[in-house]
N, C-alpha and C. Protein backbone atom coordinates (compact mmCIF):
# COMPACT_ATOMS: atom_id res chain seq x y z
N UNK A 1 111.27 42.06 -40.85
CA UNK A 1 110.05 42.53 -41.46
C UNK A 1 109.55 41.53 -42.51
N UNK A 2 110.54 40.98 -43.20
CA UNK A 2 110.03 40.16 -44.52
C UNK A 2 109.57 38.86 -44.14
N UNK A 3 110.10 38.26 -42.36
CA UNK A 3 109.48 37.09 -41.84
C UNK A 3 108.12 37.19 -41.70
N UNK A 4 107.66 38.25 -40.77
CA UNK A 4 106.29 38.70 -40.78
C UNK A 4 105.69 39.12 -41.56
N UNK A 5 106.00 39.53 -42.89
CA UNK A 5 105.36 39.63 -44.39
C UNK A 5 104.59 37.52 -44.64
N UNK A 6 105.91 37.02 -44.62
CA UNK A 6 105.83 35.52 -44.83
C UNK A 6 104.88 34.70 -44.16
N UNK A 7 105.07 35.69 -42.99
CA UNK A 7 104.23 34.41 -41.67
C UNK A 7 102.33 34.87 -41.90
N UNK A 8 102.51 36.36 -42.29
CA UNK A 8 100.99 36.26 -42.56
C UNK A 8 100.43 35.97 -43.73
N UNK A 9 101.36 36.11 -44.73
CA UNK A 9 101.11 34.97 -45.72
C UNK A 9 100.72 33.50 -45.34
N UNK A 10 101.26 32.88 -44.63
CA UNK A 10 101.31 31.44 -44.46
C UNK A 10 100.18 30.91 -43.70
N UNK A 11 99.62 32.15 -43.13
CA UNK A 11 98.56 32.02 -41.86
C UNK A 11 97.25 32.42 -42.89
N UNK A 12 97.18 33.12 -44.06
CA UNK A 12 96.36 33.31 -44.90
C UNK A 12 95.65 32.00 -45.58
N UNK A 13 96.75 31.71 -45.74
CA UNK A 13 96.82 30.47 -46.96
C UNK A 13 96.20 29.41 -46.25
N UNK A 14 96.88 29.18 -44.71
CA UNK A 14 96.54 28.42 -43.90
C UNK A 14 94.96 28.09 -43.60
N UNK A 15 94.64 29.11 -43.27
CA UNK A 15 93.09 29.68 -42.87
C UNK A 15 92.04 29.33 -43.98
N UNK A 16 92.75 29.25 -45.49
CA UNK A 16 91.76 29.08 -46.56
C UNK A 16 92.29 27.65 -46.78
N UNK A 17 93.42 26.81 -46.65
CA UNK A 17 93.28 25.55 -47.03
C UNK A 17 92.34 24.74 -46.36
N UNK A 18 92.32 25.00 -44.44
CA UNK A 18 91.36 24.11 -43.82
C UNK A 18 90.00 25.08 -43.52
N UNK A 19 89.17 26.19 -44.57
CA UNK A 19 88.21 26.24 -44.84
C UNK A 19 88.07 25.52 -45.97
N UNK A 20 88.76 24.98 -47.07
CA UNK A 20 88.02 24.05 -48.15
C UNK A 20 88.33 23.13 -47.99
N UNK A 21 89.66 22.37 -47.35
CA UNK A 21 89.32 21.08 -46.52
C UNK A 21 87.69 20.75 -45.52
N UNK A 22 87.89 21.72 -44.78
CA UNK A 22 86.02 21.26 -44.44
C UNK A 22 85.27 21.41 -45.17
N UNK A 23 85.03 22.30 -46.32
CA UNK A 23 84.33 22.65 -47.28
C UNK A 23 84.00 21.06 -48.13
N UNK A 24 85.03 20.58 -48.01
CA UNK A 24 85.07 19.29 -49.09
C UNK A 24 84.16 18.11 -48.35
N UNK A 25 84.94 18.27 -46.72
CA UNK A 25 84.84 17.47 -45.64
C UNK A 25 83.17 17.45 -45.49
N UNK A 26 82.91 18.75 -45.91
CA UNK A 26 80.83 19.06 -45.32
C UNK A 26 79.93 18.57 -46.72
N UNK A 27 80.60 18.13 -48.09
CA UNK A 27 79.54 18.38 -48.94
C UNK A 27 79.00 17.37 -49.44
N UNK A 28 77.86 17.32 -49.88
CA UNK A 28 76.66 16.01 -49.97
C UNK A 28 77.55 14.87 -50.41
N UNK A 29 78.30 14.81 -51.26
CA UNK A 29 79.17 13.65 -52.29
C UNK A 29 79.78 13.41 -50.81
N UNK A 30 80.66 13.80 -50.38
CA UNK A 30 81.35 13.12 -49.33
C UNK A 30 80.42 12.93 -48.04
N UNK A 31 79.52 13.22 -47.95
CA UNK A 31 78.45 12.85 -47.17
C UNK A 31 78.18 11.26 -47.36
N UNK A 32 77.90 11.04 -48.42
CA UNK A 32 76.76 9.82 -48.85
C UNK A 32 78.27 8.76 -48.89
N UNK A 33 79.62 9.35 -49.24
CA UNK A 33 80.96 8.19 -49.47
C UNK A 33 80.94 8.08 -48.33
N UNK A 34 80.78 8.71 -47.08
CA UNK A 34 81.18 8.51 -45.37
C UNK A 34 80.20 7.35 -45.20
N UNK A 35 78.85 7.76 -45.78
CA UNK A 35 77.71 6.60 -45.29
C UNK A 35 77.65 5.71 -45.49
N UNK A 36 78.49 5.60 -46.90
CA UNK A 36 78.45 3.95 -47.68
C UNK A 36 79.56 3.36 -47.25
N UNK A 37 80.31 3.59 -47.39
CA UNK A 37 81.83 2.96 -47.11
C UNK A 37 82.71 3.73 -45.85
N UNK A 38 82.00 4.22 -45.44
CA UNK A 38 83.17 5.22 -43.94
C UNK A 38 84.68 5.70 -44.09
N UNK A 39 84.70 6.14 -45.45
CA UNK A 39 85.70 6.65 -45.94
C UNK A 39 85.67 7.98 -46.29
N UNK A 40 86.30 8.86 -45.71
CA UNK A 40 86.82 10.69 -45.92
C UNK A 40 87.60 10.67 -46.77
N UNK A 41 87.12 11.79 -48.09
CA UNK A 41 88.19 12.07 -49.35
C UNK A 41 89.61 12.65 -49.00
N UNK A 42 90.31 12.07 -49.18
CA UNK A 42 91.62 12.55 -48.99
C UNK A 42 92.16 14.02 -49.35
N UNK A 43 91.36 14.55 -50.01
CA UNK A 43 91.13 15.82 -50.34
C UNK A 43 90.80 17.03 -49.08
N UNK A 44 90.00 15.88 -48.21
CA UNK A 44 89.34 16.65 -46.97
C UNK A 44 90.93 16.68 -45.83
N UNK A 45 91.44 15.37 -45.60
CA UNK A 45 92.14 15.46 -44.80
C UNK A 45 93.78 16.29 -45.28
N UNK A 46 93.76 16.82 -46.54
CA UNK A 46 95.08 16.92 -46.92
C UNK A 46 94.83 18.70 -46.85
N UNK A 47 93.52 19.21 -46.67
CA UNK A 47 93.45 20.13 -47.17
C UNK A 47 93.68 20.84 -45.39
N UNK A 48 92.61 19.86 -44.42
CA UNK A 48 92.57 20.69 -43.00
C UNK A 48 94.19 20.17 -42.53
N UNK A 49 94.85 19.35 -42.74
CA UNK A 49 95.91 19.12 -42.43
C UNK A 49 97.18 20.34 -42.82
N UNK A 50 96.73 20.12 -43.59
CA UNK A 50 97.86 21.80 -44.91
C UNK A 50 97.53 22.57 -44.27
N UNK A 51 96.83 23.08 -43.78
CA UNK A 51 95.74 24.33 -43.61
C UNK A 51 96.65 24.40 -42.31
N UNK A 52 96.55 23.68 -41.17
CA UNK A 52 96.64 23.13 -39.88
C UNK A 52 98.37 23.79 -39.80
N UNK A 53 99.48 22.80 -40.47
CA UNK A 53 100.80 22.81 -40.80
C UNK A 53 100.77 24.42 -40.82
N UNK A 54 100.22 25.24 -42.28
CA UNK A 54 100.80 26.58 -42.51
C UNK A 54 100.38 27.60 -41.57
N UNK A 55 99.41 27.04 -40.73
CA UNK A 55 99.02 28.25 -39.81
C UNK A 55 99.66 28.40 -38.55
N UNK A 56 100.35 26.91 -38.26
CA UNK A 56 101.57 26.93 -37.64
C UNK A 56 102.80 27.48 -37.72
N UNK A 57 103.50 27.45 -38.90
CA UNK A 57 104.33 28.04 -39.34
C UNK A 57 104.61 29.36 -39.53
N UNK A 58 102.82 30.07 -40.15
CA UNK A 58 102.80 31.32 -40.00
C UNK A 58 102.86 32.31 -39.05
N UNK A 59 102.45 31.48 -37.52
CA UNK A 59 102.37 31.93 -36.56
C UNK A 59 103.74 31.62 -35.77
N UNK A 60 104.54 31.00 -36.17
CA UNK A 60 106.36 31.03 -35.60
C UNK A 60 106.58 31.92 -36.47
N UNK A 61 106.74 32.30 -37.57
CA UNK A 61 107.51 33.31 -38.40
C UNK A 61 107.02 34.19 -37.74
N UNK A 62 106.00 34.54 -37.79
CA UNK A 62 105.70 36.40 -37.02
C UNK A 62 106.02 36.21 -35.15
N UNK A 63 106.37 35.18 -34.71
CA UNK A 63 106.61 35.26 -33.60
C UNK A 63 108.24 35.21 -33.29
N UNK A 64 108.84 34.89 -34.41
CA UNK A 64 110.20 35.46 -34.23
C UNK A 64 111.07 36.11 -34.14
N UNK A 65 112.16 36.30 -33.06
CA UNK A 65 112.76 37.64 -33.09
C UNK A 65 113.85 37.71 -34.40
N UNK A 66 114.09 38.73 -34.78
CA UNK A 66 115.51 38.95 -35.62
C UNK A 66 117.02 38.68 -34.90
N UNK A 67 117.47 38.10 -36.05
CA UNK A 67 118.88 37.53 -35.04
C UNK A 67 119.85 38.42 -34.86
């Protein structure tokens, strides 16, 4: 029970890191840094990446059986 407490935790968290990873990824400032120099804030990729990782994780914890 307390895995699947965890795992939808992790899938929560998940879900809101790579909405403000794109959030970061979509907004005018990193707009105009992509245009000038073709560089994404590391902020963007650390956030959909995190995001990416825990929603993975969250989704093995609730898919696991008890041993």
């Amino acid at each position: 029970m307390i895995n699947k407490i965890i795992g939808f935790v992790f899938i929560i968290i998940g879900i809101a890191l790579a909405v403000w990873g794109y959030n970061v990824f979509d907004a005018v400032g990193s707009k105009i840094t992509r245009g000038l120099s073709g560089d994404t804030p590391i902020e963007a990729w650390a956030g959909m990446a995190g995001g990416a990782i825990c929603l993975i994780i969250g989704i093995i914890k609730i898919m696991q059986r008890k041993s």
